[in-house]
Protein backbone atom coordinates (compact mmCIF):
# COMPACT_ATOMS: atom_id res chain seq x y z
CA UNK A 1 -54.91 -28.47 4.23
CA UNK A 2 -51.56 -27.91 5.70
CA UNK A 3 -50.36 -24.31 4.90
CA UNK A 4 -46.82 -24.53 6.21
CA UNK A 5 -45.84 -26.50 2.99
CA UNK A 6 -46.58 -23.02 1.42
CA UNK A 7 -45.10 -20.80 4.23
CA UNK A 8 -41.36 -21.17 3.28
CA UNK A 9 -40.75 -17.85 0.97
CA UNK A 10 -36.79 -17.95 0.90
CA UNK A 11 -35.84 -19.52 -1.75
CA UNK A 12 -32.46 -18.25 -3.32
CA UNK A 13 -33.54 -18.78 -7.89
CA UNK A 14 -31.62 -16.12 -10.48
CA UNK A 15 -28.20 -15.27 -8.72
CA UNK A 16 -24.90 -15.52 -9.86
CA UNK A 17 -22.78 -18.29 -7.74
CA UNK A 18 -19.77 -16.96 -5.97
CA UNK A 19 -17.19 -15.75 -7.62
CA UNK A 20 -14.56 -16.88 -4.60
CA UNK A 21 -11.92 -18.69 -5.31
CA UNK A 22 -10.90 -17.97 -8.84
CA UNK A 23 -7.70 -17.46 -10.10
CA UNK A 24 -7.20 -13.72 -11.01
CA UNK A 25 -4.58 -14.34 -13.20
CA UNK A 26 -6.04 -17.19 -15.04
CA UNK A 27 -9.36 -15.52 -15.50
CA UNK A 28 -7.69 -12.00 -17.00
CA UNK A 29 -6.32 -12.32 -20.31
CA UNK A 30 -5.34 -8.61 -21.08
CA UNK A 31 -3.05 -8.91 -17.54
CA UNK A 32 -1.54 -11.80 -19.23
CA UNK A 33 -0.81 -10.05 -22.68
CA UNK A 34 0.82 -7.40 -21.68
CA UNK A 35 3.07 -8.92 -18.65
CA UNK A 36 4.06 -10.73 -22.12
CA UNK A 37 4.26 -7.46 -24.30
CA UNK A 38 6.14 -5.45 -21.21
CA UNK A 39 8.92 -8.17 -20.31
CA UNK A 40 8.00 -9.36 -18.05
CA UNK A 41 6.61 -13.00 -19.44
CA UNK A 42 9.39 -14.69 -17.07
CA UNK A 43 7.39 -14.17 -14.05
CA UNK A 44 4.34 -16.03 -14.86
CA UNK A 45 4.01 -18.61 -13.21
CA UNK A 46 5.27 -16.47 -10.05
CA UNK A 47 2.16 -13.58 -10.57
CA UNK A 48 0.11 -17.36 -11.40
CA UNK A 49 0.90 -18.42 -7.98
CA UNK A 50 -0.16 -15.04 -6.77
CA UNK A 51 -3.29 -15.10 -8.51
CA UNK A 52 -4.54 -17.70 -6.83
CA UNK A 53 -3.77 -16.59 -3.57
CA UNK A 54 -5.75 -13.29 -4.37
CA UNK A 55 -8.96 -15.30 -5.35
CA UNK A 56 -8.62 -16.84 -2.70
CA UNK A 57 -7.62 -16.55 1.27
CA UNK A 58 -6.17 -13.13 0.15
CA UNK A 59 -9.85 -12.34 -0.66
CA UNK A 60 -11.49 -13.47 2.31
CA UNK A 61 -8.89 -11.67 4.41
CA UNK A 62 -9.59 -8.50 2.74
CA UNK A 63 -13.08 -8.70 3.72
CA UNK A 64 -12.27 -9.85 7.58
CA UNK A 65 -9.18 -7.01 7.50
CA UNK A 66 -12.10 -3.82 6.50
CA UNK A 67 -15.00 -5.15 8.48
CA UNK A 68 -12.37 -5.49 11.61
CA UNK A 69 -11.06 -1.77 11.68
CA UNK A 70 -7.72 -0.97 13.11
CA UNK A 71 -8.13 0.16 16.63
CA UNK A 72 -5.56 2.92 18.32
CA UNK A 73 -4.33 2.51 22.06
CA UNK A 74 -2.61 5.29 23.25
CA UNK A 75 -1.79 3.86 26.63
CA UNK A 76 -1.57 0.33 28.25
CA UNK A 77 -3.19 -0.90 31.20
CA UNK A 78 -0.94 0.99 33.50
CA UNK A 79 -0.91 4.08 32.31
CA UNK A 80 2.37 3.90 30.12
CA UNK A 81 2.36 5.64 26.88
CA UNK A 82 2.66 3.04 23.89
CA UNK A 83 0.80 4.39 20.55
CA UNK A 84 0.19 1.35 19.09
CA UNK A 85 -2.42 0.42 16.36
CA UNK A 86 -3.85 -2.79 16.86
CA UNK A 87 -4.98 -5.14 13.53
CA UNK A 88 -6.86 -7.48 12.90
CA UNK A 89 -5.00 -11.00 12.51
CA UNK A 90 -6.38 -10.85 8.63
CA UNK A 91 -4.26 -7.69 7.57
CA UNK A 92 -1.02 -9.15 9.20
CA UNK A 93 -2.16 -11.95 6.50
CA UNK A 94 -2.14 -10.17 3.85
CA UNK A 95 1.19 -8.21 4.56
CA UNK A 96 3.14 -11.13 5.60
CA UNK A 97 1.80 -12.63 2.02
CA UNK A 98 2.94 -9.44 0.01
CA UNK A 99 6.34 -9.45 1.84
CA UNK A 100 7.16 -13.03 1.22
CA UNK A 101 6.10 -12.85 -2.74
CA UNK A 102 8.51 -9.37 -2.51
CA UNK A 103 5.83 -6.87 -3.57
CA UNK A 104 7.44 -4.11 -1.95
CA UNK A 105 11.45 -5.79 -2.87
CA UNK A 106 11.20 -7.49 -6.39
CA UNK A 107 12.13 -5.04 -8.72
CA UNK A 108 15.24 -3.67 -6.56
CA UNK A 109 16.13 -6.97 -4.94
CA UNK A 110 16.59 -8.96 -7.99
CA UNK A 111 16.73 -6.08 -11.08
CA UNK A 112 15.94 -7.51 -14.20
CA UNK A 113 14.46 -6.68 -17.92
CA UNK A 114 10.45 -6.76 -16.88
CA UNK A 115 11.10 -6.97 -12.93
CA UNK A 116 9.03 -3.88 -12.25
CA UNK A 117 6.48 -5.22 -14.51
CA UNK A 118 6.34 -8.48 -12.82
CA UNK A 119 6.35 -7.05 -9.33
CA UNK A 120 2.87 -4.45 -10.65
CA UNK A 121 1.23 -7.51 -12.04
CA UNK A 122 1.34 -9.21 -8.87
CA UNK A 123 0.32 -5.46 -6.96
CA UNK A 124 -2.28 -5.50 -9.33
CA UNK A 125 -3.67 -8.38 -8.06
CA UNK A 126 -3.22 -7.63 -4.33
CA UNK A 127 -4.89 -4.94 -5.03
CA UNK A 128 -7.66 -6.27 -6.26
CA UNK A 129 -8.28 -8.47 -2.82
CA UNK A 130 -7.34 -5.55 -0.84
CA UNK A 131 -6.17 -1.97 -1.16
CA UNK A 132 -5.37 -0.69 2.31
CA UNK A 133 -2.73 -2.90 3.03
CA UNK A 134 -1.36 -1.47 -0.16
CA UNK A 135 -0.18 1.82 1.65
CA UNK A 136 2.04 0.50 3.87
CA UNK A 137 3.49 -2.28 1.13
CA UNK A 138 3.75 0.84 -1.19
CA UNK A 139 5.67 3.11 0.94
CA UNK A 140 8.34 0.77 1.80
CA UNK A 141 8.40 -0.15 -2.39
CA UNK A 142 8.93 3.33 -2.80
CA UNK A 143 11.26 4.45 -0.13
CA UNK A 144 14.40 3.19 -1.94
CA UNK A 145 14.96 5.63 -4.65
CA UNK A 146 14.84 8.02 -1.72
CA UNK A 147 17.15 6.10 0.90
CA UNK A 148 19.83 5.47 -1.76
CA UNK A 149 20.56 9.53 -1.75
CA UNK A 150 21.93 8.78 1.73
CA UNK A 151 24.64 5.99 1.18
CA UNK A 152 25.55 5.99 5.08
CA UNK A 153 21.54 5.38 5.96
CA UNK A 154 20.52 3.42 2.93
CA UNK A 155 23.57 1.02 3.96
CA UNK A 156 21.80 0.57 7.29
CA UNK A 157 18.25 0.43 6.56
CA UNK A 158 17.67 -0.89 2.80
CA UNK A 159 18.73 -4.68 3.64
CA UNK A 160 15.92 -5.07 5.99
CA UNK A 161 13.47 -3.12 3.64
CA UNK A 162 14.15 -5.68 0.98
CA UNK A 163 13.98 -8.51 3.26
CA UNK A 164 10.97 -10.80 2.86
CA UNK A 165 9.73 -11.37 6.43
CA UNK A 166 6.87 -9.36 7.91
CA UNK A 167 7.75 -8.56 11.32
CA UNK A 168 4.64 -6.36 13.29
CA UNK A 169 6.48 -5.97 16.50
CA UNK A 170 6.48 -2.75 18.15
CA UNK A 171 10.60 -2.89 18.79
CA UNK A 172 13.41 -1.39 17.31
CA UNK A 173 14.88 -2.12 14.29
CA UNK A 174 17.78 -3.65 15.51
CA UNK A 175 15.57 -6.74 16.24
CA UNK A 176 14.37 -7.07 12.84
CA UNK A 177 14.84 -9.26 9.87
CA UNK A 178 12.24 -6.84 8.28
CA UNK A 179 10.72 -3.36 8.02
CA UNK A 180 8.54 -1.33 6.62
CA UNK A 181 8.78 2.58 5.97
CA UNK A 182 5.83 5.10 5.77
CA UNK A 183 5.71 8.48 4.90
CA UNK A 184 4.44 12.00 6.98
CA UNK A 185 4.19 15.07 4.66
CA UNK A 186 0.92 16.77 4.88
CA UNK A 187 0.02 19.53 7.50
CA UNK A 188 -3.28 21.59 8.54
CA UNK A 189 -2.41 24.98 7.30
CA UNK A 190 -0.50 23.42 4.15
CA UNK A 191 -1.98 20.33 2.72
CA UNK A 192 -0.65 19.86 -0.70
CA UNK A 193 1.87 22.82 -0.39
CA UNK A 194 3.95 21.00 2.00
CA UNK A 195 6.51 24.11 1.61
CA UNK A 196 4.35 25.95 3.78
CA UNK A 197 5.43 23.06 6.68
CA UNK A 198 5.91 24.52 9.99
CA UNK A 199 7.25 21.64 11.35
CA UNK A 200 11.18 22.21 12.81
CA UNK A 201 14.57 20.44 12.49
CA UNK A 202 17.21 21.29 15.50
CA UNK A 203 20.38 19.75 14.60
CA UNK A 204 21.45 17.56 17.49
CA UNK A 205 25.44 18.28 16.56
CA UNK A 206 26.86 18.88 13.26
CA UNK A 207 24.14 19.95 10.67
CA UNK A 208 24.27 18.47 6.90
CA UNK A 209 22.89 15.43 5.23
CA UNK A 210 23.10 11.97 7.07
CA UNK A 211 23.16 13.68 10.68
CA UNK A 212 20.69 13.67 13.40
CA UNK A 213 18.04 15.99 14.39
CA UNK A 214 14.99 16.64 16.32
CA UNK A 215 11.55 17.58 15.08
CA UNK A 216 8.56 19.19 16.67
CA UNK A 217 5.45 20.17 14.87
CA UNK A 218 2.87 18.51 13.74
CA UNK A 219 1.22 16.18 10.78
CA UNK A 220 -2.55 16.35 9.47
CA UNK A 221 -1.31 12.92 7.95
CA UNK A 222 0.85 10.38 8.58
CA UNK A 223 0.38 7.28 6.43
CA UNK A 224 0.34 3.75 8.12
CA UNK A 225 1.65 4.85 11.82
CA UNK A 226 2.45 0.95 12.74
CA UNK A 227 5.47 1.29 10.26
CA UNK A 228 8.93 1.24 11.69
CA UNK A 229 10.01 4.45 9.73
CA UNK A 230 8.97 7.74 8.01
CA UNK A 231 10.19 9.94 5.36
CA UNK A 232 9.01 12.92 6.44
CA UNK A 233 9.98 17.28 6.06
CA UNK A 234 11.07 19.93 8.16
CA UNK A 235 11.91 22.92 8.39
CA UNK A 236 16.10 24.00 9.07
CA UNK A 237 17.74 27.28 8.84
CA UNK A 238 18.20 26.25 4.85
CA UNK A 239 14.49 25.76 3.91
CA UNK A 240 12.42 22.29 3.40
CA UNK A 241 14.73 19.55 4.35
CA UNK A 242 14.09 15.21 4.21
CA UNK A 243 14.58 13.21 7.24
CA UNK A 244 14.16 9.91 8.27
CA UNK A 245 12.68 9.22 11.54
CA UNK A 246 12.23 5.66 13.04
CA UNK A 247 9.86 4.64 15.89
CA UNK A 248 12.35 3.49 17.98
CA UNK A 249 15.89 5.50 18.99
CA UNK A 250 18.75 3.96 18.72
CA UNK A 251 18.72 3.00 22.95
CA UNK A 252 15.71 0.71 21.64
CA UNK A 253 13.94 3.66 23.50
CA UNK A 254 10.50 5.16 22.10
CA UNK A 255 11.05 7.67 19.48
CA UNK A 256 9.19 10.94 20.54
CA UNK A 257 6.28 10.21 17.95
CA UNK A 258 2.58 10.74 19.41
CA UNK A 259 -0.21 9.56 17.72
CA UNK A 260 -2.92 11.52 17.91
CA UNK A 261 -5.77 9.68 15.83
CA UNK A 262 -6.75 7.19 13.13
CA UNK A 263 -9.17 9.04 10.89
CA UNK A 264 -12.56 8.35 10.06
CA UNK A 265 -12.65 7.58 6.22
CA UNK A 266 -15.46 6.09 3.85
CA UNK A 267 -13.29 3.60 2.40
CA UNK A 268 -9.62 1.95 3.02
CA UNK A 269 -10.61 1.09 6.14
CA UNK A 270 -8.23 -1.83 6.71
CA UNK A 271 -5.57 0.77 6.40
CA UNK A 272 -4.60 2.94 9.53
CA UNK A 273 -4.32 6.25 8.22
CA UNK A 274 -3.20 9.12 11.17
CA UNK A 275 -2.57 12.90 12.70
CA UNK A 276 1.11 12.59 15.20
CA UNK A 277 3.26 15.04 16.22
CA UNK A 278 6.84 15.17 16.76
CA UNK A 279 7.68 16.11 19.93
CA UNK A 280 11.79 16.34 19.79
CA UNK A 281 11.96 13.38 17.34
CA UNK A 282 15.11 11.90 16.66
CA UNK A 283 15.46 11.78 12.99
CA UNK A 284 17.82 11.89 10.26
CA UNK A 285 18.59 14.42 7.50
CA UNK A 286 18.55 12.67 3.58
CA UNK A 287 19.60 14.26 1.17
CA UNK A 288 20.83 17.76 0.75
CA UNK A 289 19.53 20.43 3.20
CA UNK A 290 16.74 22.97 2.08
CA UNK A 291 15.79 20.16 -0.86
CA UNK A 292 13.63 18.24 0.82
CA UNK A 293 10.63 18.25 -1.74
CA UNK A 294 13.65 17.29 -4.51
CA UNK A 295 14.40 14.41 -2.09
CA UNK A 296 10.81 12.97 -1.21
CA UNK A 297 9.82 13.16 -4.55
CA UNK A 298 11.65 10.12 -5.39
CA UNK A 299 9.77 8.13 -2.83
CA UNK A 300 6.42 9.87 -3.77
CA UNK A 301 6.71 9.15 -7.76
CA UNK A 302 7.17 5.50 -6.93
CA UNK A 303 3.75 5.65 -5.03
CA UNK A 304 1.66 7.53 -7.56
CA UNK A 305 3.43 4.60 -9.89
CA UNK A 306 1.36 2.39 -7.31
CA UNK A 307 -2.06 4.79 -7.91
CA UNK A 308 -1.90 3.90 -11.52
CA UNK A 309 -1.81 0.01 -10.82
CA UNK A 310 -4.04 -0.11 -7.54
CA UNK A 311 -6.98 2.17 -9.73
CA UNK A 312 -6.16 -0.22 -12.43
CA UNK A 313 -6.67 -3.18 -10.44
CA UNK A 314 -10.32 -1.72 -8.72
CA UNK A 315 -11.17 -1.04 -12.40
CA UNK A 316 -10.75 -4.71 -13.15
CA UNK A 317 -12.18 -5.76 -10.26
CA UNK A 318 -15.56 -4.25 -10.96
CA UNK A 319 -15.28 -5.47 -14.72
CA UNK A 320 -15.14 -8.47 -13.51
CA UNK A 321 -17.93 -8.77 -10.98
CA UNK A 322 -20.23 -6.89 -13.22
CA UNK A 323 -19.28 -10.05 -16.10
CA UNK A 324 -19.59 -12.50 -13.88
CA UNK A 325 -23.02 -11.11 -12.52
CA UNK A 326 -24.31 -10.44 -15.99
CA UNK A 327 -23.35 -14.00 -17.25
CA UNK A 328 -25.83 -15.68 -15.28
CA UNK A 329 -28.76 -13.05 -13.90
CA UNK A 330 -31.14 -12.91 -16.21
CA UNK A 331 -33.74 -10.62 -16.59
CA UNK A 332 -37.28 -10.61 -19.34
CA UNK A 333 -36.04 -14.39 -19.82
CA UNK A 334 -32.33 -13.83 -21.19
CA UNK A 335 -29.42 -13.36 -19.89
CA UNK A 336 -28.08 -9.99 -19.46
CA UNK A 337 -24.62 -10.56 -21.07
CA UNK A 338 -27.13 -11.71 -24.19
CA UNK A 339 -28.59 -8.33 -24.33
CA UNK A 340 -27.33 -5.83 -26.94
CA UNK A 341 -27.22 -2.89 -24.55
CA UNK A 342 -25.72 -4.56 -21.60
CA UNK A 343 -23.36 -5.71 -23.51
CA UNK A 344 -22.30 -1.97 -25.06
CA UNK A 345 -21.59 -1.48 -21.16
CA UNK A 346 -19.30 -4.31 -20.77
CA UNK A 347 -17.39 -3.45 -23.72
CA UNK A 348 -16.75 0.14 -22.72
CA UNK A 349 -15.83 -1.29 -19.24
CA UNK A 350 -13.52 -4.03 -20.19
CA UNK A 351 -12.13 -1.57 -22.96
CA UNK A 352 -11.59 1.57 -20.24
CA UNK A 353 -10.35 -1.39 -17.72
CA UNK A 354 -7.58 -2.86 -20.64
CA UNK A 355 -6.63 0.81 -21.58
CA UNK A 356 -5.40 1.69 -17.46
CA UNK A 357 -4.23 -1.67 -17.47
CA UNK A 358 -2.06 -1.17 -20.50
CA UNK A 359 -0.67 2.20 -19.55
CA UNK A 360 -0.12 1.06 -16.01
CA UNK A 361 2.58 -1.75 -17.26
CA UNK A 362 3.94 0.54 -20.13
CA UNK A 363 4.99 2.85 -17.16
CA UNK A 364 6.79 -0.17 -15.06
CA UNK A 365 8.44 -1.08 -18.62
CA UNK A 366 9.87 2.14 -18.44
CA UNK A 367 10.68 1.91 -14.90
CA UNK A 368 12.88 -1.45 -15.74
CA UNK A 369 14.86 0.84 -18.44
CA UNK A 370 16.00 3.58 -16.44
């Protein structure tokens, strides 16, 4: 008798084939009713197009981008100071995608009835292949409202943040098509009450909105450190002020911004998250002086606009893994999307996941009709 006929045990009988591949948009009816019901029904076959990217390579990046974390280097091989967070080739994937379908430029690029619905529809989706490169494509959505309180600077800086090219190069902005902006509020002793910031602003000449300054002090948390800006506060003789601080100075010179450390998180982990200080930082004052929490908060409402869709889109996410599992394990002979309790729990999902969903466009509605 030959028992090695009998010895192979692996054999793969009651799991769900891959979901990979699908079409997000195509396989979510409620995101299709109410891009319809918010405007926004123009855009289809542009959030279509999307969809299938995030099924698809957008998907597998995602997994490549959080397995592969981002890795810091404070110094070259030489010894010379550079800060610079290295990526994995997958995340530059999935920004370069983003920027080129205008996620973080649609709705201020080309305004239109249902433009910030479209553009959430699609972020929805990205979302839903990957959330840590949302940050960064968030932040530089966001920053406008905020830049455009500073004519002089938004003149300057706003055409390359609504360019679509992705351009990762540690240079200046000068030699750029593209940027991207991030943001630097939080500090140890303060965390959500950024007016107890210690950090300082030393006016360089004149003081005043649109001039230059230098900051020193120090933030607990700097989102997305690779970007080629920050909105970020300081203190002045007047109180809480806004500035805008680049990587680079003008001289195409580093900007005096340290990086300290990438933090250790449980999830997100495609997404460099940081501690820097500012160590006589060139930056520049938006807004008017001592209203700098007036001032950020118009880049800051734009990104908890971008909580609501992204905690949408991981609600949807999960609905629709759990479906697709539950369509085809089965379990005492039947399959579990035939059993009466199972499916109680995917109704309450898919009707908690519609809800967010529904509220989450209703809000960019209302952003197109400000």
């Amino acid at each position: 008798m030959n028992l090695h006929q009998f010895a192979e045990t692996h054999e793969v009988t009651n799991q769900p084939p891959a979901l990979d591949g699908a079409n997000l948009w195509r396989i979510d009816l409620p995101l299709q009713e109410w891009v319809r019901r918010c405007g926004a029904g123009w855009a289809e076959s542009r959030i279509d197009a999307y969809g299938a990217l995030a099924g698809g390579p957008l998907m597998a990046a995602g997994f490549l981008a959080n397995q592969n974390k981002p890795v810091f280097h404070s110094h070259d091989r030489y010894g010379h100071r550079i800060d610079l967070v290295e990526f994995h080739p997958a995340y530059h994937e999935l920004m370069r995608t983003a920027i080129e379908h205008g996620l973080p430029s649609l709705p201020w690029a080309h305004p239109q009835p249902g433009a910030h619905v479209a553009r959430a529809g699609m972020t929805y989706l990205h979302s839903q292949a990957e959330a840590g490169s949302g940050c960064p494509l968030t932040m530089t959505f966001a920053s406008v409202p905020a830049l455009r309180l500073q004519p002089d600077l938004a003149e300057q800086w706003l055409p390359k943040v609504l360019a679509t090219e992705y351009d990762p190069r540690n240079v200046g902005m000068a030699h750029k098509a593209g940027v991207t902006l991030g943001m630097a509020m939080t500090e140890k002793q303060g965390g959500t009450d950024v007016r107890a910031n210690t950090t300082r602003a030393f006016a360089v000449g004149s003081p005043g909105p649109g001039q230059a300054y230098e900051l020193v002090g120090h933030k607990w948390f700097c989102s997305a450190p690779m970007c080629d800006a920050f909105l970020t506060l300081a203190q002045t003789d007047k109180g809480l002020s806004c500035f805008l601080l680049p990587r680079h100075r003008p001289d195409d010179t580093r900007n005096e911004f340290y990086i300290q450390r990438l933090k250790d998180k449980l999830g997100n982990c495609s997404n460099a998250s940081s501690e820097v200080e500012f160590r006589g930082a060139l930056a520049w004052m938006i807004g008017e002086e001592g209203r700098g929490v007036p001032t950020i908060i118009e880049m800051v409402a734009m990104t908890r606009f971008d909580c609501m869709v992204g905690s949408s889109a991981l609600m949807r996410q999960a609905l629709s893994q759990a479906a697709h599992h539950c369509a085809h394990r089965q379990v005492g002979g039947r399959l579990l999307a035939d059993q009466p309790l199972m499916q109680n729990v995917l109704a309450d999902l898919a009707l908690e996941s519609e809800a967010a969903l529904a509220l989450s466009l209703r809000m960019g509605q209302a952003l197109d009709h400000l």
